[in-house]
Protein backbone atom coordinates (compact mmCIF):
# COMPACT_ATOMS: atom_id res chain seq x y z
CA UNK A 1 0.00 0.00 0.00
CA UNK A 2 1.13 3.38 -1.06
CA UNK A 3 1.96 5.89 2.20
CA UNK A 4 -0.75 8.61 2.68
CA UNK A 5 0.95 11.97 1.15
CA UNK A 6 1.02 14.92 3.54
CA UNK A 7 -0.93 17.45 3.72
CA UNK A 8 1.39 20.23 4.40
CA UNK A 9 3.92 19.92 1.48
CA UNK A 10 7.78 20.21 2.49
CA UNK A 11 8.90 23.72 1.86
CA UNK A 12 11.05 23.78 -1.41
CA UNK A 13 14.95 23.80 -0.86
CA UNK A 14 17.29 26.60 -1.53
CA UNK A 15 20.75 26.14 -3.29
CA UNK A 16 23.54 27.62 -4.07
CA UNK A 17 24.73 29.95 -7.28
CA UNK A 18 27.67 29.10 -9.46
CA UNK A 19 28.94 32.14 -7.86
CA UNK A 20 29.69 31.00 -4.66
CA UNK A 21 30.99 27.81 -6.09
CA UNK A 22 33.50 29.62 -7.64
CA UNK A 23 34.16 31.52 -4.67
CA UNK A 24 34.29 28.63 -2.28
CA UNK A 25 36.38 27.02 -4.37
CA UNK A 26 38.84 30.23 -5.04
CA UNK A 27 39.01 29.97 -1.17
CA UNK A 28 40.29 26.32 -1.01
CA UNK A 29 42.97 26.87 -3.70
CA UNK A 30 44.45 30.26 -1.65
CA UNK A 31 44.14 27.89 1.42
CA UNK A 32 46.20 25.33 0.02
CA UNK A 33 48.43 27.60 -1.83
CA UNK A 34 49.35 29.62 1.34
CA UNK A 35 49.00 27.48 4.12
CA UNK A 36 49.04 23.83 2.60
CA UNK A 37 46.37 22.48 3.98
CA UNK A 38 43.11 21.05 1.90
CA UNK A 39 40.39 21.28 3.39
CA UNK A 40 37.05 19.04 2.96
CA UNK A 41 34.89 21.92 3.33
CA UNK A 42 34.93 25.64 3.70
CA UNK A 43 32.84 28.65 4.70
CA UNK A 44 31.78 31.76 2.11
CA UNK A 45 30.61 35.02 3.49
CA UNK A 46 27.64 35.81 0.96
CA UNK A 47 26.83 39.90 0.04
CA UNK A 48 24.17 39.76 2.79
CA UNK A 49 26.22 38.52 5.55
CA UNK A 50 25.30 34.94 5.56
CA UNK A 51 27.71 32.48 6.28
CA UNK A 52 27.59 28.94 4.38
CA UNK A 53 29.89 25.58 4.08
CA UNK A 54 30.70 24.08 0.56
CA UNK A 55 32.13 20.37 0.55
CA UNK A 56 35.64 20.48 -1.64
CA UNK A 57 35.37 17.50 -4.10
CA UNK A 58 38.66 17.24 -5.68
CA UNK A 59 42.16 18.98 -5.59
CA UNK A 60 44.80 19.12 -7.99
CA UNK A 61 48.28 20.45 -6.51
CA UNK A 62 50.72 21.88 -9.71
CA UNK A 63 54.15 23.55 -8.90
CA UNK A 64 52.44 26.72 -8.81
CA UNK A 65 48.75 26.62 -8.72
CA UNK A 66 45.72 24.62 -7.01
CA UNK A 67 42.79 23.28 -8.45
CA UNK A 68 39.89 22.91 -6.37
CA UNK A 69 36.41 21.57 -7.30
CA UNK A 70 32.59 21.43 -6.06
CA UNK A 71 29.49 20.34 -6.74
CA UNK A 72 26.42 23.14 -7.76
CA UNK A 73 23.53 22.25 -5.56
CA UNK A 74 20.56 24.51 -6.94
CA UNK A 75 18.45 22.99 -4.10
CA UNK A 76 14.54 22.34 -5.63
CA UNK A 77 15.45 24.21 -8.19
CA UNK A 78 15.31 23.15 -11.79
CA UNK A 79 18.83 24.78 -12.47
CA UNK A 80 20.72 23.87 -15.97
CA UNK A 81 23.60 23.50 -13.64
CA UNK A 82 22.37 21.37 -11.42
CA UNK A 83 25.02 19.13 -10.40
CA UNK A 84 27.73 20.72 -12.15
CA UNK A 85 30.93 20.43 -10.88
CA UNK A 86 32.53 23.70 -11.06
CA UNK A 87 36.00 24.52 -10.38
CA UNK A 88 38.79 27.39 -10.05
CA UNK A 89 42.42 26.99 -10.76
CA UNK A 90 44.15 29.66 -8.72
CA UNK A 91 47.87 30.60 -9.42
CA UNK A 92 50.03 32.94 -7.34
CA UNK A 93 51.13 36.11 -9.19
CA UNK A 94 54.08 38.51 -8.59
CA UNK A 95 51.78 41.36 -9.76
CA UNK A 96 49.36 42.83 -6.96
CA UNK A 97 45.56 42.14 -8.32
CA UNK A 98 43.23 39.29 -8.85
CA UNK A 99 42.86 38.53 -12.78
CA UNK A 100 39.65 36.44 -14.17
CA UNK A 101 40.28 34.18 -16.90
CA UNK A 102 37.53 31.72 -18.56
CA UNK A 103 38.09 28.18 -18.02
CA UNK A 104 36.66 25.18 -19.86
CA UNK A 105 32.84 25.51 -19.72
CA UNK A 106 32.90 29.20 -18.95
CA UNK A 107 31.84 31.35 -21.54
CA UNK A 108 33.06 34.63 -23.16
CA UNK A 109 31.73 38.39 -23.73
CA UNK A 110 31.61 38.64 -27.37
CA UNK A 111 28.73 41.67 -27.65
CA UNK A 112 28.98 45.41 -26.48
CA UNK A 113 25.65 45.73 -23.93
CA UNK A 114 26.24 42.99 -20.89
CA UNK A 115 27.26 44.27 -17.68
CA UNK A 116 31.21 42.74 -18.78
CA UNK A 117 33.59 44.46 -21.59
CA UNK A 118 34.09 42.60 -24.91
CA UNK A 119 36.49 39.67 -24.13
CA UNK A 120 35.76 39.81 -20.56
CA UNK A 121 35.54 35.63 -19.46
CA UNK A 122 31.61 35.85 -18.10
CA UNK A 123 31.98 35.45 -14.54
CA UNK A 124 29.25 38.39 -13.36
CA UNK A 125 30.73 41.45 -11.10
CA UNK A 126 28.88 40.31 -8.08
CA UNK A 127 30.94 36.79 -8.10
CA UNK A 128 33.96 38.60 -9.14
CA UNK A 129 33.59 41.05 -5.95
CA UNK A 130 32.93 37.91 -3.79
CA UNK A 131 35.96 36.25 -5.04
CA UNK A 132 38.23 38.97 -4.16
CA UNK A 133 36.83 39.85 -0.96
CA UNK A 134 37.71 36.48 0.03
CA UNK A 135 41.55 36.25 -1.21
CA UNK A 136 41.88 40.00 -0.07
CA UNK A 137 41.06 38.69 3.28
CA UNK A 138 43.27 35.71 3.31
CA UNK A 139 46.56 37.38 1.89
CA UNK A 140 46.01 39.77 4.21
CA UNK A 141 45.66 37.06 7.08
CA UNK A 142 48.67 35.39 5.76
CA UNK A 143 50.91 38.13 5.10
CA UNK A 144 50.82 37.36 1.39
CA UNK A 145 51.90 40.61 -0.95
CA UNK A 146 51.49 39.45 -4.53
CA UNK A 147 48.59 38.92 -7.16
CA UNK A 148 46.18 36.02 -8.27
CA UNK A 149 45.15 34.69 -11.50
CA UNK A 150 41.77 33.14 -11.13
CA UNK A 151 40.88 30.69 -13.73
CA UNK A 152 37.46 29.70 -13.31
CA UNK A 153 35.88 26.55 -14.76
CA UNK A 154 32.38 24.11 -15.11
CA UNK A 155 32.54 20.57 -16.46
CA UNK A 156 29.99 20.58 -19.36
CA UNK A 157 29.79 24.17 -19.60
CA UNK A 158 30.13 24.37 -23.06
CA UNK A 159 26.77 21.63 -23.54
CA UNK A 160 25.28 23.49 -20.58
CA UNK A 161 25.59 26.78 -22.18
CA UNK A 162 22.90 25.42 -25.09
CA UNK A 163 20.08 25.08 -22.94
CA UNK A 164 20.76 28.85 -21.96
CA UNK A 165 20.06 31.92 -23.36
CA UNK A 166 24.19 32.70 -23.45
CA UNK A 167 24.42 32.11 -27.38
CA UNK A 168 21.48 34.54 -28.43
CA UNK A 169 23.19 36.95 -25.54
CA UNK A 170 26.92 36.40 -27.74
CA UNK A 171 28.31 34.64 -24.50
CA UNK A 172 30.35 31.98 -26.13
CA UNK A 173 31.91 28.84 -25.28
CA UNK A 174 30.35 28.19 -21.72
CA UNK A 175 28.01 29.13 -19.11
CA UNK A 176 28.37 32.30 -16.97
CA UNK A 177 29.43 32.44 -13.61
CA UNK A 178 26.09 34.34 -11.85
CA UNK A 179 24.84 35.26 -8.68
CA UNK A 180 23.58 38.68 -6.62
CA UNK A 181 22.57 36.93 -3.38
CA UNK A 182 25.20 33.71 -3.81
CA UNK A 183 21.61 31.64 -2.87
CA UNK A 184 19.75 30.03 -5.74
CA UNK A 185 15.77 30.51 -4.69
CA UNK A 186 13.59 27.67 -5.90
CA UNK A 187 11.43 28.22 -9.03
CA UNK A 188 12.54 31.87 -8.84
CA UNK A 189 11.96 33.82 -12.18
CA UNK A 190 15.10 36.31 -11.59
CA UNK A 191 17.60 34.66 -13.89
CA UNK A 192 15.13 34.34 -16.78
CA UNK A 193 13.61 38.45 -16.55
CA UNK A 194 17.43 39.16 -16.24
CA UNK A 195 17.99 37.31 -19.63
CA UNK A 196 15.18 38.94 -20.91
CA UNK A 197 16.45 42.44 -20.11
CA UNK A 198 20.01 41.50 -21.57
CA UNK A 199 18.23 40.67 -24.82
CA UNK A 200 17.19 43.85 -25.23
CA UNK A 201 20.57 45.74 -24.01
CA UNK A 202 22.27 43.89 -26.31
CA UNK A 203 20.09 44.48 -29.77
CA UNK A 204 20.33 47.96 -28.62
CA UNK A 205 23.82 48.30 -27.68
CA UNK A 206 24.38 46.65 -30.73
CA UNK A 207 22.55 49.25 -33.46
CA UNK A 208 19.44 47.21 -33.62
CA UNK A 209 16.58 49.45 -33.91
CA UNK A 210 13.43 46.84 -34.23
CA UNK A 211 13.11 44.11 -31.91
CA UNK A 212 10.35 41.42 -31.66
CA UNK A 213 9.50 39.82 -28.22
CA UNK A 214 7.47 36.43 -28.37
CA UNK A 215 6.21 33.85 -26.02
CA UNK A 216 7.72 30.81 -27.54
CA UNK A 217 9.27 28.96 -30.77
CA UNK A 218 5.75 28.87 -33.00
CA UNK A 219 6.10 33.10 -33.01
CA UNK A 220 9.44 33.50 -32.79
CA UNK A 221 9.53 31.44 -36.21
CA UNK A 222 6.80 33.56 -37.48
CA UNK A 223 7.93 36.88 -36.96
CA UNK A 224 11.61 35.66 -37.81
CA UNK A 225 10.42 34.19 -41.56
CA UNK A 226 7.95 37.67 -41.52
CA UNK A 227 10.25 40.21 -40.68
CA UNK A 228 13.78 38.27 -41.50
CA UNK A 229 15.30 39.41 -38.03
CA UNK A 230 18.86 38.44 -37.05
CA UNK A 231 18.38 36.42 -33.95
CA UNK A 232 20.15 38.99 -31.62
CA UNK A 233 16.86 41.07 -31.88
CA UNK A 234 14.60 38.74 -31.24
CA UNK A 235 14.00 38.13 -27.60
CA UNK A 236 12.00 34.93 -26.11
CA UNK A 237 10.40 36.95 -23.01
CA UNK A 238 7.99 34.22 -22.48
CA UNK A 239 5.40 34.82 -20.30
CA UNK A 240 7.21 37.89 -18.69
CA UNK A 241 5.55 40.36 -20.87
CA UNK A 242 5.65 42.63 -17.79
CA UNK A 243 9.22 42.62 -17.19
CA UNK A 244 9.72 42.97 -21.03
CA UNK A 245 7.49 46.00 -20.95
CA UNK A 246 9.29 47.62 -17.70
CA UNK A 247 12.64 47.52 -19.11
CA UNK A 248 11.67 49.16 -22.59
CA UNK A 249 9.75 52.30 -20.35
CA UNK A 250 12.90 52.37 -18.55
CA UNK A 251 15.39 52.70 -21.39
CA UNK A 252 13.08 55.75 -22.81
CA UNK A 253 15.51 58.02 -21.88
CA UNK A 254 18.81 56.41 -22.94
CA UNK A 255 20.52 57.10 -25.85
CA UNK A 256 20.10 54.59 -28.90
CA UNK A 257 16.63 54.51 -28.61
CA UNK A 258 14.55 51.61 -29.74
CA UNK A 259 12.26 52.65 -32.94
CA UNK A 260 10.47 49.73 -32.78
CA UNK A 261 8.58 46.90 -30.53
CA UNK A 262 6.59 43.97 -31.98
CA UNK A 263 4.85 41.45 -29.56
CA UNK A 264 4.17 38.22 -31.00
CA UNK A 265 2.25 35.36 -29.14
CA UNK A 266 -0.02 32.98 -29.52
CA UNK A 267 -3.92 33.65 -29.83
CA UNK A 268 -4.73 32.87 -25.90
CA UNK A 269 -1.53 34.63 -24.53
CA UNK A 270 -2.84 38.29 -26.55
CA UNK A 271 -5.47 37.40 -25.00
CA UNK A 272 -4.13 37.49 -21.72
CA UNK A 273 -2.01 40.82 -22.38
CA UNK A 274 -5.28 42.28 -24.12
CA UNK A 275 -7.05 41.76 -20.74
CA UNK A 276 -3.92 43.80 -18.90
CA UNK A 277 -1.92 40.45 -17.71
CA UNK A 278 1.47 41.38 -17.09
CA UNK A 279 2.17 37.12 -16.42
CA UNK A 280 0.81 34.80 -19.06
CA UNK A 281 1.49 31.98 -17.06
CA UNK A 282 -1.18 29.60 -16.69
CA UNK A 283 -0.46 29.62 -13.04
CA UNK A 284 -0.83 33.39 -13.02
CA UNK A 285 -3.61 34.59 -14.99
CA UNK A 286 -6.56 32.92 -17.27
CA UNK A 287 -8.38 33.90 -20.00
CA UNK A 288 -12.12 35.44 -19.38
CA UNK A 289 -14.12 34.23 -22.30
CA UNK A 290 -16.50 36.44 -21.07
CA UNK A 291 -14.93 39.74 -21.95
CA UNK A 292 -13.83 38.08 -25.45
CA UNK A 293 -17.31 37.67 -26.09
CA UNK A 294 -18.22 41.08 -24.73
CA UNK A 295 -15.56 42.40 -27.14
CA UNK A 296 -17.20 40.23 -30.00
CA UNK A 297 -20.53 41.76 -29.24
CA UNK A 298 -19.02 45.14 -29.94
CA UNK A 299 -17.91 44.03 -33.52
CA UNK A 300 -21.34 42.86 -34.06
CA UNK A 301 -21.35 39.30 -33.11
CA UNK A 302 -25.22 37.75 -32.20
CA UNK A 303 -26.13 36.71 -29.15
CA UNK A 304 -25.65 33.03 -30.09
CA UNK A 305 -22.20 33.31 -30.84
CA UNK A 306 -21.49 34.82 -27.72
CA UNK A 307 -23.60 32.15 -25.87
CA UNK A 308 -21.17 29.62 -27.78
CA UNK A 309 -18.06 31.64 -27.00
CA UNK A 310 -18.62 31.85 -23.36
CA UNK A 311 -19.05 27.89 -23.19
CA UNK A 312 -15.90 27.43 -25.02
CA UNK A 313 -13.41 24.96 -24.24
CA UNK A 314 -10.80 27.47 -24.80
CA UNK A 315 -9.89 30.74 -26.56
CA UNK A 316 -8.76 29.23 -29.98
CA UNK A 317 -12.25 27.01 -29.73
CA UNK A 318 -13.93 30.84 -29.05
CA UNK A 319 -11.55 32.58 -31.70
CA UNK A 320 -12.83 29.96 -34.43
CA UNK A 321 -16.71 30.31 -33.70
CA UNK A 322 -16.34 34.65 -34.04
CA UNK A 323 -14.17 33.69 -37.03
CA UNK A 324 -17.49 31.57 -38.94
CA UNK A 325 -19.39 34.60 -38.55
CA UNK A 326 -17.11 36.96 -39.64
CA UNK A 327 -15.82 38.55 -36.56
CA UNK A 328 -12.60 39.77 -36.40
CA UNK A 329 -11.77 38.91 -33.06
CA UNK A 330 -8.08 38.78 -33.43
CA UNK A 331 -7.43 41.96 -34.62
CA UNK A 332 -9.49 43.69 -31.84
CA UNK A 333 -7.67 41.84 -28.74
CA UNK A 334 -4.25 42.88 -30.57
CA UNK A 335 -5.78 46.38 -30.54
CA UNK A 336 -6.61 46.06 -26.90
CA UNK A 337 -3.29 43.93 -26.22
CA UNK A 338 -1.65 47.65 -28.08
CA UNK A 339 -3.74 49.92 -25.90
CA UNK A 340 -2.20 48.50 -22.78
CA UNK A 341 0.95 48.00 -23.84
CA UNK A 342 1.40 51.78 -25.10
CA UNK A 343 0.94 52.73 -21.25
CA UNK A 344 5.19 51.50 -20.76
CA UNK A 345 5.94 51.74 -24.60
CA UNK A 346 7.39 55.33 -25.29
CA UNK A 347 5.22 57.55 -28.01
CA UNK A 348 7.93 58.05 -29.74
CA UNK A 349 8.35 53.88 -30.63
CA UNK A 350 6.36 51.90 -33.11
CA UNK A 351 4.34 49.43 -31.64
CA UNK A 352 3.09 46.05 -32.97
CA UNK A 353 1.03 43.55 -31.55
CA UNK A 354 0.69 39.88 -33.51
CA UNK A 355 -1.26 36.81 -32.45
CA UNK A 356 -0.76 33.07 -33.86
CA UNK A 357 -2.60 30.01 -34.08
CA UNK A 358 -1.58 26.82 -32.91
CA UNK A 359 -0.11 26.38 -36.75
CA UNK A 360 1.84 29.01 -36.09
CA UNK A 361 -0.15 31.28 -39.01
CA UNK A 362 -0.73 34.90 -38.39
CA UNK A 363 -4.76 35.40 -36.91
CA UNK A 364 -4.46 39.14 -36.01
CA UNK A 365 -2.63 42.22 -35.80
CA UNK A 366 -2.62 45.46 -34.51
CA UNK A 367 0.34 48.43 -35.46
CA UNK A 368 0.54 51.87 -34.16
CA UNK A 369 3.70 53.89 -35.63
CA UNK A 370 3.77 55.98 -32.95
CA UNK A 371 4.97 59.49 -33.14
CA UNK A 372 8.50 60.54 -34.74
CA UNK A 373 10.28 63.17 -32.99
């Protein structure tokens, strides 16, 4: 007999960022380098104050570096690096400073508009501050006077990196080193917005002037065969319309302005954004057949067809009845889709709102060209 489940679910588990991987394992190397001793485990102060322990898997002693290795535990996360082993190869260096360099599985800064320089190896400032922190602190403990060279590294990376969005973004040949809190938070949509917003920094920074934002691979391949767009200005947002949205309001006074936004999604997810959803997640929002079949009454539609459309099974079964009686449904939840989006998209941007059907074929549209300065 199968045990009863539990009411009361177990609260989800938190984990650790490649980060503080790197760092913790930064801090074994300098131990072992300075004092030689290797230990099995070690403590990182994160940016907050928190103190945590990282197990040391592995180390490999050269004649003048250490390599030191750990595991990435993302906790109940469903982190791409989940189980990674990620490592740091520390050498001593006669000149004062800690240098970064991109080990095997670590990607590479090869686009202007990241928070890193062209040719940086992508291991984020927030890690890189953490690192140093900790080997300031032990040179200083142990009287040490010179440099390091921190090579950092992530078994895999380089397969890792394909399930990211570190291609599109021109980070090449690895995964980046992340982290702002060193602690990975279960199901936590922070990494994915932040990709998101680095899309769009990055078409921008370099000259794009028309993006297209979609919800997944049936409208990004639309608008891509529509439009032709180089794949650095397209940018998969999702169901994070709203964080999409919030970055383009803020960048409204930055130089290299956007001069165009198209939003491309499938029928129900316009839908959605048409009735002011800023999450298209299923677990977020739902679609109100009821106000689609209000807005089909306005465009004429009979009372029967908005009987029918309220008892829909879903919006693409409501879509198709308005469409067999002429109703161009679409169109008018793109318009309303537009209307709301114009509150965060600046005047002076065109503005495009498309909807799909499950074929992936254009049902509606709605354009405003906004106003040029």
């Amino acid at each position: 007999m199968w045990p009863e489940s539990s009411d009361e679910p177990k609260p989800l588990r938190s984990g650790l960022t490649t980060g503080t991987c790197a760092t913790a394992c930064s801090v074994a190397a300098a131990m072992a380098l300075l004092t030689k001793q290797q230990a099995s485990n070690v403590f990182v102060t994160l940016p907050k104050g928190q103190e945590v322990s990282l197990e040391i898997i592995s180390y490999d002693v050269a004649e003048h570096s250490v390599k030191a290795a750990t595991i990435k535990d993302a906790g109940d996360d469903p982190d791409v690096t989940h189980g990674a082993t990620v490592w740091v190869e520390l050498a001593l260096t006669s000149e004062q400073g800690i240098k970064f360099v991109a080990g095997k599985g670590v990607g590479t800064v090869t686009r202007t508009g990241l928070l890193l320089d062209v040719g940086e190896p992508a291991i984020n400032p927030v890690p890189r501050k953490m690192i140093s922190d900790h080997l300031n602190t032990i040179a200083r403990e142990q009287g040490y006077q010179g440099g390091f060279q921190v090579t950092v590294g992530v078994e895999q990376g380089e397969q890792l990196a394909l399930k990211t969005m570190n291609p599109r973004l021109g980070i090449l040949g690895g995964i980046s080193i992340l982290g702002t809190t060193g602690i990975v938070r279960p199901f936590s949509c922070g990494a994915y917005i932040a990709s998101i917003q680095q899309g769009v920094d990055v078409a921008r920074a370099n000259g794009h002037r028309y993006i297209a934002a979609t919800t997944g691979n049936a409208s990004e391949t639309a608008i891509q065969e529509r439009d032709g767009l180089d794949d650095m200005a397209l940018i998969e947002m999702g169901d994070f319309v709203g964080a999409l949205l919030k970055h383009v309001k803020r960048l409204e006074s930055k130089e290299a302005h956007l001069e165009k936004l198209t939003i491309c999604g499938g029928f129900g997810k316009i839908s959605k954004l048409a009735q002011q959803h800023m999450d298209l997640n299923s677990r977020a929002s739902s679609i109100n057949l009821e106000a689609l079949a209000e807005l089909a009454k306005t465009l004429g539609a009979s009372d029967a067809l908005q009987g029918s459309m309220c008892q829909a099974n879903t919006s693409v079964e409501a879509l198709k009845f308005a469409q067999a009686e002429g109703i161009a449904l679409a169109d008018a939840v793109c318009q309303q889709a537009l209307d709301f989006c114009r509150r965060f998209v600046p005047m002076h941007m065109a503005l495009e709102v498309l909807a799909i059907d499950r074929k992936g074929q254009f049902v509606g549209q709605a354009l405003d060209q906004g106003i040029s300065n």
